[in-house]
PDB file of N, CA and C in Angstrom:
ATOM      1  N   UNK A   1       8.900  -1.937 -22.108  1.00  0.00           N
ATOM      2  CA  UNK A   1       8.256  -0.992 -21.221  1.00  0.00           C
ATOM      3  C   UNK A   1       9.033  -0.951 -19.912  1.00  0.00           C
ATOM      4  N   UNK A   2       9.246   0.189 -19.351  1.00  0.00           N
ATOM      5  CA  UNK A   2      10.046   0.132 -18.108  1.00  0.00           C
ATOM      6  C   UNK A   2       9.118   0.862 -17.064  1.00  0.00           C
ATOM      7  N   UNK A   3       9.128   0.035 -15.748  1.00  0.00           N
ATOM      8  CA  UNK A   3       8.347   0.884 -15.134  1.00  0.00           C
ATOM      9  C   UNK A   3       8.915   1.944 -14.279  1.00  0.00           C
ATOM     10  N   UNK A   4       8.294   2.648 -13.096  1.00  0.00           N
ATOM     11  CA  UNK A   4       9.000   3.869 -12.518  1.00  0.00           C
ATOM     12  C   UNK A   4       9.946   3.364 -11.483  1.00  0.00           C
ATOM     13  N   UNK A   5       9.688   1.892 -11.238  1.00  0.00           N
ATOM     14  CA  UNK A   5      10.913   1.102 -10.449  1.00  0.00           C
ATOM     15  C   UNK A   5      12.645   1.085 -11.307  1.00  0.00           C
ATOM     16  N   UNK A   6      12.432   1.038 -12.698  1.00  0.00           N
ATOM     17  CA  UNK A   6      13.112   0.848 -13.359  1.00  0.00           C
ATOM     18  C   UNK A   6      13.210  -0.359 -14.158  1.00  0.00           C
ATOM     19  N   UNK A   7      11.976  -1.714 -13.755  1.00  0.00           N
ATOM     20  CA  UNK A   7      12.261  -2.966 -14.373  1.00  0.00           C
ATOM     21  C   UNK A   7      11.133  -2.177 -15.154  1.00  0.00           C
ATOM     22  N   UNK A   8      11.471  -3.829 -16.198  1.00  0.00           N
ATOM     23  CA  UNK A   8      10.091  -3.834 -17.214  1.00  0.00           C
ATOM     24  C   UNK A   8       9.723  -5.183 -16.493  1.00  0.00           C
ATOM     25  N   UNK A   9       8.425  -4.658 -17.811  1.00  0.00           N
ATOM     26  CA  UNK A   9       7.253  -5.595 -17.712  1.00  0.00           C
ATOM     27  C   UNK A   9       5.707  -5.287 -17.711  1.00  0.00           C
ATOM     28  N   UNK A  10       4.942  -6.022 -18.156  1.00  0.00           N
ATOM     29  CA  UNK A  10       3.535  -5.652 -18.856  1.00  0.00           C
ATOM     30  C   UNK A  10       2.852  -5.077 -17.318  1.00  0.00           C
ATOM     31  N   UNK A  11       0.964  -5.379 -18.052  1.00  0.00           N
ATOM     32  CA  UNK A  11       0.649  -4.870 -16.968  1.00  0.00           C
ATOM     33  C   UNK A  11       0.528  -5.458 -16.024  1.00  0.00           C
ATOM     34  N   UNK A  12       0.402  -4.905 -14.540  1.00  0.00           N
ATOM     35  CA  UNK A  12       0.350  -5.690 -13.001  1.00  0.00           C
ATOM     36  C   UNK A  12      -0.785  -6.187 -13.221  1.00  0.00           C
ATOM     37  N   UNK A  13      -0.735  -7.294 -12.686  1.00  0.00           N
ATOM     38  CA  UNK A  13      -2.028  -8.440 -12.392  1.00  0.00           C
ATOM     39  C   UNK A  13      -1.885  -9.075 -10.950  1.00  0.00           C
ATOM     40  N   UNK A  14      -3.588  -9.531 -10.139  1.00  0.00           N
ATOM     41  CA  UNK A  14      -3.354 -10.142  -9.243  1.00  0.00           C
ATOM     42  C   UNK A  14      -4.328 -10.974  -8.984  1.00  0.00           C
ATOM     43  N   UNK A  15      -4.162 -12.079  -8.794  1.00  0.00           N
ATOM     44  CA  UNK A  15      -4.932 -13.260  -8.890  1.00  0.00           C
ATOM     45  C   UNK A  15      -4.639 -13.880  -7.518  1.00  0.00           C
ATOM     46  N   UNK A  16      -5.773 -14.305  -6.975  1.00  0.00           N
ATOM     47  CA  UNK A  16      -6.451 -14.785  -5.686  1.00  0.00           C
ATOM     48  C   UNK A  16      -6.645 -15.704  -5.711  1.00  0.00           C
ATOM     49  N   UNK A  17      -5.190 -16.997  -4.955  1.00  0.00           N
ATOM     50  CA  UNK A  17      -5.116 -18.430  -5.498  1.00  0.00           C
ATOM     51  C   UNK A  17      -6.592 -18.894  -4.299  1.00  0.00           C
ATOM     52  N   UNK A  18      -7.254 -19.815  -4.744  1.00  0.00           N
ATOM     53  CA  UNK A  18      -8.197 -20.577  -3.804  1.00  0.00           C
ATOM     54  C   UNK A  18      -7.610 -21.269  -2.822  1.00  0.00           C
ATOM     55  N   UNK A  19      -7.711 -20.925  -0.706  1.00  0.00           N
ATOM     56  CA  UNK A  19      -7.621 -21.353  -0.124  1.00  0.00           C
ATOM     57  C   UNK A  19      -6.057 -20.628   0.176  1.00  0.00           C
ATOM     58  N   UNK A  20      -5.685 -19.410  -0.461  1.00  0.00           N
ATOM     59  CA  UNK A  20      -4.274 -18.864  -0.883  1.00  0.00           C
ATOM     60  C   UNK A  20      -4.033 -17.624  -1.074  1.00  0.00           C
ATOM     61  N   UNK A  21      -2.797 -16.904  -1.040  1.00  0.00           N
ATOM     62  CA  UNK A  21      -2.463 -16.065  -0.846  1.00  0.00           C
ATOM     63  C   UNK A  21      -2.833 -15.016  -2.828  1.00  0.00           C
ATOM     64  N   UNK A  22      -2.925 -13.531  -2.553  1.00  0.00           N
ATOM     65  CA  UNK A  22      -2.907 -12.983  -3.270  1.00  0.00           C
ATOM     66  C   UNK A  22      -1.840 -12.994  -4.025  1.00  0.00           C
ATOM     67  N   UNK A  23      -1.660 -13.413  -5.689  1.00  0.00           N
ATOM     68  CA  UNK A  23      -0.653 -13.690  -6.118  1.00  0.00           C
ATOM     69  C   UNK A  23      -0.443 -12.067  -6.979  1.00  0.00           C
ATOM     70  N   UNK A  24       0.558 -11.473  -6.876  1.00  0.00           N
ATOM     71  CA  UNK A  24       0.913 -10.414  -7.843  1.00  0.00           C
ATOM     72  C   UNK A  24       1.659 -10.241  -8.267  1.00  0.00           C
ATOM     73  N   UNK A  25       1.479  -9.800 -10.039  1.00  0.00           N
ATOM     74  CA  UNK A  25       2.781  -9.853 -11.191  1.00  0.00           C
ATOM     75  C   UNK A  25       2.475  -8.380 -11.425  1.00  0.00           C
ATOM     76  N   UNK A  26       3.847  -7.991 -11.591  1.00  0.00           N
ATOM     77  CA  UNK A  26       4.509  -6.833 -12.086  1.00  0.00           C
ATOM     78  C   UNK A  26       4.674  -5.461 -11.341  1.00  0.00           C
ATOM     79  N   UNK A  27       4.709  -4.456 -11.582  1.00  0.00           N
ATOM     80  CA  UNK A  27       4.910  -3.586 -10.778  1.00  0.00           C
ATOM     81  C   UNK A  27       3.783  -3.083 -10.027  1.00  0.00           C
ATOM     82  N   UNK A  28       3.689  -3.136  -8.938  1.00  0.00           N
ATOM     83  CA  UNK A  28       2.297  -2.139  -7.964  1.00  0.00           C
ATOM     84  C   UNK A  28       3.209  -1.635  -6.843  1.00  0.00           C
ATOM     85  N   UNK A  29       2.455  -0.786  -6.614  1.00  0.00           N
ATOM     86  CA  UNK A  29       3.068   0.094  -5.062  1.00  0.00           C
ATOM     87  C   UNK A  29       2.255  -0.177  -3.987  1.00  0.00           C
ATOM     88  N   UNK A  30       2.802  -1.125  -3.144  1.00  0.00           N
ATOM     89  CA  UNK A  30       2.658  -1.526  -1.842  1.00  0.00           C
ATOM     90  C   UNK A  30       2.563  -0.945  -0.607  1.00  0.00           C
ATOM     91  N   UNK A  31       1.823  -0.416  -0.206  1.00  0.00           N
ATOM     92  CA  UNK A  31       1.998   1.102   1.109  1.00  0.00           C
ATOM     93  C   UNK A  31       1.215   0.322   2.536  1.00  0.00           C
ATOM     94  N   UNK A  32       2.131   0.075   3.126  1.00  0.00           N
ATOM     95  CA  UNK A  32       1.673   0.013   5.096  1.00  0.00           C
ATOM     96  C   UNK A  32       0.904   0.669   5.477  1.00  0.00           C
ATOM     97  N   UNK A  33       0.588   0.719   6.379  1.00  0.00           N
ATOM     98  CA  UNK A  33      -1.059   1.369   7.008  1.00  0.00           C
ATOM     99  C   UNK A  33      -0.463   2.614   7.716  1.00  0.00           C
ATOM    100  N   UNK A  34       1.069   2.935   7.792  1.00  0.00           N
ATOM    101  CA  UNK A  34       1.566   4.547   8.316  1.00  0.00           C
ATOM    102  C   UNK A  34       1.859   5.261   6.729  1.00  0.00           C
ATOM    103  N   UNK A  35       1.476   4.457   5.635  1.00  0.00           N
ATOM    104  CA  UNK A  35       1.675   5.025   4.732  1.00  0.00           C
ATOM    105  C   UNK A  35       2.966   5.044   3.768  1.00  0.00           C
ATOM    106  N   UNK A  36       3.809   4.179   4.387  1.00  0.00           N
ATOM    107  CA  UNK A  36       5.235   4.019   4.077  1.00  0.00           C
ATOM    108  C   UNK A  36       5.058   2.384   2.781  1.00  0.00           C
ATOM    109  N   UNK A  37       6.333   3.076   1.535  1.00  0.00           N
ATOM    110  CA  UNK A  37       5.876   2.311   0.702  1.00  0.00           C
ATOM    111  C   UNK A  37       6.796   0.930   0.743  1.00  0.00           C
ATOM    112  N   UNK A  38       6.318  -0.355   0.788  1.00  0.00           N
ATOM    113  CA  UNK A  38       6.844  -1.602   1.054  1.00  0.00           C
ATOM    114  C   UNK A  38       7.691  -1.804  -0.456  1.00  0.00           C
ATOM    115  N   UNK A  39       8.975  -2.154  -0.439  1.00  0.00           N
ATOM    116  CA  UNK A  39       9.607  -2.633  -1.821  1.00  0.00           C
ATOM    117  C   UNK A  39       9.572  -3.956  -1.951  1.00  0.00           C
ATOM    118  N   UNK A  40       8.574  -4.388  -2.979  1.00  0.00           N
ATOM    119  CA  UNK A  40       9.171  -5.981  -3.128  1.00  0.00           C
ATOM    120  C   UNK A  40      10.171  -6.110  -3.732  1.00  0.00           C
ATOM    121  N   UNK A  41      10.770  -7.645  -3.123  1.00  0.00           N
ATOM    122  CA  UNK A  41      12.407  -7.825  -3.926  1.00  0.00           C
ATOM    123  C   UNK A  41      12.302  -8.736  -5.187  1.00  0.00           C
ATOM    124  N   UNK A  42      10.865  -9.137  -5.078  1.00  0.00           N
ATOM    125  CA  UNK A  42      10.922  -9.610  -6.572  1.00  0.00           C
ATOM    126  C   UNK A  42       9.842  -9.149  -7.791  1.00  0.00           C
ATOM    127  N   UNK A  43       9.420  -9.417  -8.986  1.00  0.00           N
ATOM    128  CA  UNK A  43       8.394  -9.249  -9.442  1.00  0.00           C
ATOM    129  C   UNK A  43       6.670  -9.699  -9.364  1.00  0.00           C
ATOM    130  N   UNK A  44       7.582 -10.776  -8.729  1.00  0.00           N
ATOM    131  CA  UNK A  44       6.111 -11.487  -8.475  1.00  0.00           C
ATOM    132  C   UNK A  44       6.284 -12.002  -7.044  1.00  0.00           C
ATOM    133  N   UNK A  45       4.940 -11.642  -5.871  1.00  0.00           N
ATOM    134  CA  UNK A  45       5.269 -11.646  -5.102  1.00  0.00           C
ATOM    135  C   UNK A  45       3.462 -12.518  -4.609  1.00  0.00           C
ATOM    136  N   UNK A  46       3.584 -12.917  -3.451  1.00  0.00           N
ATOM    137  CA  UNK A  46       2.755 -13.933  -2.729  1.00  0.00           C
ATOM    138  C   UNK A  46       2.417 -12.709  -1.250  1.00  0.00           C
ATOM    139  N   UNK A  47       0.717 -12.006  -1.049  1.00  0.00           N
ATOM    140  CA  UNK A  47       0.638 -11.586  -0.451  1.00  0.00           C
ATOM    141  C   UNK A  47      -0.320 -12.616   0.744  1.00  0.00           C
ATOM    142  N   UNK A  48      -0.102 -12.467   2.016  1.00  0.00           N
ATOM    143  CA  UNK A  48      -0.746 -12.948   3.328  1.00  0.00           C
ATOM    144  C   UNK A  48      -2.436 -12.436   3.003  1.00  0.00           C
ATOM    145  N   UNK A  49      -3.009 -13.334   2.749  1.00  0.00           N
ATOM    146  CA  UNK A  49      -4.724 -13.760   3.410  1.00  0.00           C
ATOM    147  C   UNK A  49      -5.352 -14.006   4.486  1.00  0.00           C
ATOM    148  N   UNK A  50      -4.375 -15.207   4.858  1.00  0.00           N
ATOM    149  CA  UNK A  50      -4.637 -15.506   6.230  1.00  0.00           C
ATOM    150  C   UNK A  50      -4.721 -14.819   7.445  1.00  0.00           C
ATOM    151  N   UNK A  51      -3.802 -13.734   7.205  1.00  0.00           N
ATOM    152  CA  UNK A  51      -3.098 -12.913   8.643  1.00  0.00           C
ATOM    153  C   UNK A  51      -2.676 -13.581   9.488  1.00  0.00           C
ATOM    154  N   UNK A  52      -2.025 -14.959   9.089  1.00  0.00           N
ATOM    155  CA  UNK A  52      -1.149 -15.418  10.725  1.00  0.00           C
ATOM    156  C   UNK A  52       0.197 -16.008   9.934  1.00  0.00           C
ATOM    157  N   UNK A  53       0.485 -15.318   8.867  1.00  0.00           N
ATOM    158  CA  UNK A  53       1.946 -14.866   8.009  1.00  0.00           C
ATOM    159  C   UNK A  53       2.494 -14.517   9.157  1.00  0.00           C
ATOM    160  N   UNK A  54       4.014 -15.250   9.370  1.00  0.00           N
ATOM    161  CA  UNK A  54       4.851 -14.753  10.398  1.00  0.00           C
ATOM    162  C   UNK A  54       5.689 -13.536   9.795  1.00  0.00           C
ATOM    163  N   UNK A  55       5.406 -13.165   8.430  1.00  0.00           N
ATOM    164  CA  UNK A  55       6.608 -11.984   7.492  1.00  0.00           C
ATOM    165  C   UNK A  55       5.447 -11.272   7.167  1.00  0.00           C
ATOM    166  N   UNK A  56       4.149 -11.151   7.301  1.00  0.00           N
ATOM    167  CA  UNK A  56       3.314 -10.090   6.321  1.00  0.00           C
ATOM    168  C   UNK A  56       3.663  -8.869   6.179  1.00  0.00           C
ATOM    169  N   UNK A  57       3.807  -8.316   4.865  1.00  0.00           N
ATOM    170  CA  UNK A  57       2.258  -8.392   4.095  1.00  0.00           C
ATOM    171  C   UNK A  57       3.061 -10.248   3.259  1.00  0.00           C
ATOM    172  N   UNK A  58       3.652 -10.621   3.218  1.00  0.00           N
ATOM    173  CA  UNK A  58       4.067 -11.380   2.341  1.00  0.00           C
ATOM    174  C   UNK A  58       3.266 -13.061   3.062  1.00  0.00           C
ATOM    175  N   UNK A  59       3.502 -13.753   1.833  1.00  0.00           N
ATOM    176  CA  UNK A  59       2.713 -14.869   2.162  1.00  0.00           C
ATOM    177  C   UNK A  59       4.219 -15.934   2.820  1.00  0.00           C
ATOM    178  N   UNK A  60       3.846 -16.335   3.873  1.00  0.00           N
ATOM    179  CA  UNK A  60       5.100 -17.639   4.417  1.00  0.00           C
ATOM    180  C   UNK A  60       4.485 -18.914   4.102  1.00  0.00           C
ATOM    181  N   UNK A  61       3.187 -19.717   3.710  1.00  0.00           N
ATOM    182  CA  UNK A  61       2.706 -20.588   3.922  1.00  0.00           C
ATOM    183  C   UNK A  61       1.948 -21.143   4.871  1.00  0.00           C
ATOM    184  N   UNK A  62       1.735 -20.132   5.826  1.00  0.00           N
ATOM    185  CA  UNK A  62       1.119 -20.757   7.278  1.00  0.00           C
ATOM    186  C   UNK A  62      -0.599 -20.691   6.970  1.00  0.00           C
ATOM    187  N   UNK A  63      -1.028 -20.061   5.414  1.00  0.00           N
ATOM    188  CA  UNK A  63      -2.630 -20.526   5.382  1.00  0.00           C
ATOM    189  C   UNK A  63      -2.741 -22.460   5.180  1.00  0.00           C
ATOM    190  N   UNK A  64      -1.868 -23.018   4.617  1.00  0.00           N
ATOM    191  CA  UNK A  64      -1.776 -24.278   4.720  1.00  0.00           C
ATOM    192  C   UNK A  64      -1.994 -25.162   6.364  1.00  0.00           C
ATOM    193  N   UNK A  65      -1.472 -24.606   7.375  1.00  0.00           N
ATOM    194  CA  UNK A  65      -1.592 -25.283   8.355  1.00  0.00           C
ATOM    195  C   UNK A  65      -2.400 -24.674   9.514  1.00  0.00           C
ATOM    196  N   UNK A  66      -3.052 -22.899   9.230  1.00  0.00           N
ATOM    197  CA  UNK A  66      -3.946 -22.531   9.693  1.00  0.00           C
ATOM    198  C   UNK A  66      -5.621 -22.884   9.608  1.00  0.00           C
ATOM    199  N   UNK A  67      -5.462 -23.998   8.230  1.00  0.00           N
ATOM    200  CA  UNK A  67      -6.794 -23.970   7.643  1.00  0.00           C
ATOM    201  C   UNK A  67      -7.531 -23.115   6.934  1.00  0.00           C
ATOM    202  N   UNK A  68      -7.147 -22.247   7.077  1.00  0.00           N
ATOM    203  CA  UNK A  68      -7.876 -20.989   5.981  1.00  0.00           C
ATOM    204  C   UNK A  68      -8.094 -21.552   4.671  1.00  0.00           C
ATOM    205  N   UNK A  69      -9.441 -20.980   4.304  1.00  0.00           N
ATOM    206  CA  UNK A  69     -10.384 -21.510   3.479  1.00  0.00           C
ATOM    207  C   UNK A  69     -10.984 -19.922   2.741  1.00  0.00           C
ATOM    208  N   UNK A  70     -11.470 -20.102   1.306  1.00  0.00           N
ATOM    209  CA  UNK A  70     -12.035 -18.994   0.568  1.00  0.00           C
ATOM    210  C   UNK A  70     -13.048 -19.688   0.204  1.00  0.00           C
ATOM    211  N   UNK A  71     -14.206 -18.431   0.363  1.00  0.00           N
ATOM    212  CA  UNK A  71     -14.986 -19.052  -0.293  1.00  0.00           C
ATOM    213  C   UNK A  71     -15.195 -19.212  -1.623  1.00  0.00           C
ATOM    214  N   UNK A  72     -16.321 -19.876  -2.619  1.00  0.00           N
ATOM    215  CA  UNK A  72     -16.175 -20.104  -4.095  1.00  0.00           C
ATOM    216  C   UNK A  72     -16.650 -18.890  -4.474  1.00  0.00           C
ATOM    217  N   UNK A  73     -15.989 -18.196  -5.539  1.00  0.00           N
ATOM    218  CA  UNK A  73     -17.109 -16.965  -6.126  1.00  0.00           C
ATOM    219  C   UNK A  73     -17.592 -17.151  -7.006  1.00  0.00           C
ATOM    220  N   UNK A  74     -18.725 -16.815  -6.801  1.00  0.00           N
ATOM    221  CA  UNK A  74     -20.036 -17.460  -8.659  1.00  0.00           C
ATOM    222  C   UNK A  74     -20.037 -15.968  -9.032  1.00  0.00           C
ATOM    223  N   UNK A  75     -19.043 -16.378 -10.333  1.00  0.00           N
ATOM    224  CA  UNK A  75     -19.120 -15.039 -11.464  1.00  0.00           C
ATOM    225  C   UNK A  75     -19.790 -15.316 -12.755  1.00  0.00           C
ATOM    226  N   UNK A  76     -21.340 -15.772 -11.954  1.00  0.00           N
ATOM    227  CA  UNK A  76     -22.383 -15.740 -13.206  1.00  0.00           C
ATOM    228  C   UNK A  76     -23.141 -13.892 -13.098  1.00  0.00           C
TER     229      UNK A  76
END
């Protein structure tokens, strides 16, 4: 499968590590708040939760030493 980037790969998924950044696989289109579309340089990319990412939208690691915390979700 090729996507309109030109890579392949199945479908995009994104999973919300606990205490962590939004993790996302495969192709999605990323758009800034003027509307302009962000290219990731890889497939799988680590988005900022925290908001005190010194690179956002991308994750640097600084929810580790900000303390940022999620809460648990009960998916009963």
């Amino acid at each position: 499968m090729t996507n309109s980037n030109g890579s392949t790969g199945g479908t995009p998924s994104i999973e919300a590590y606990p205490d962590g950044p939004l993790i996302v696989r495969g192709h999605v289109e990323i758009v800034d708040s003027d509307g302009l579309v962000i290219e990731p340089q890889r497939r799988t990319v680590a988005l900022c939760r925290c908001g005190a990412s010194l690179i956002k939208p991308w994750c640097d690691g600084t929810h580790k030493l900000s303390g940022f915390r999620t809460d648990p979700v009960d998916h009963d």
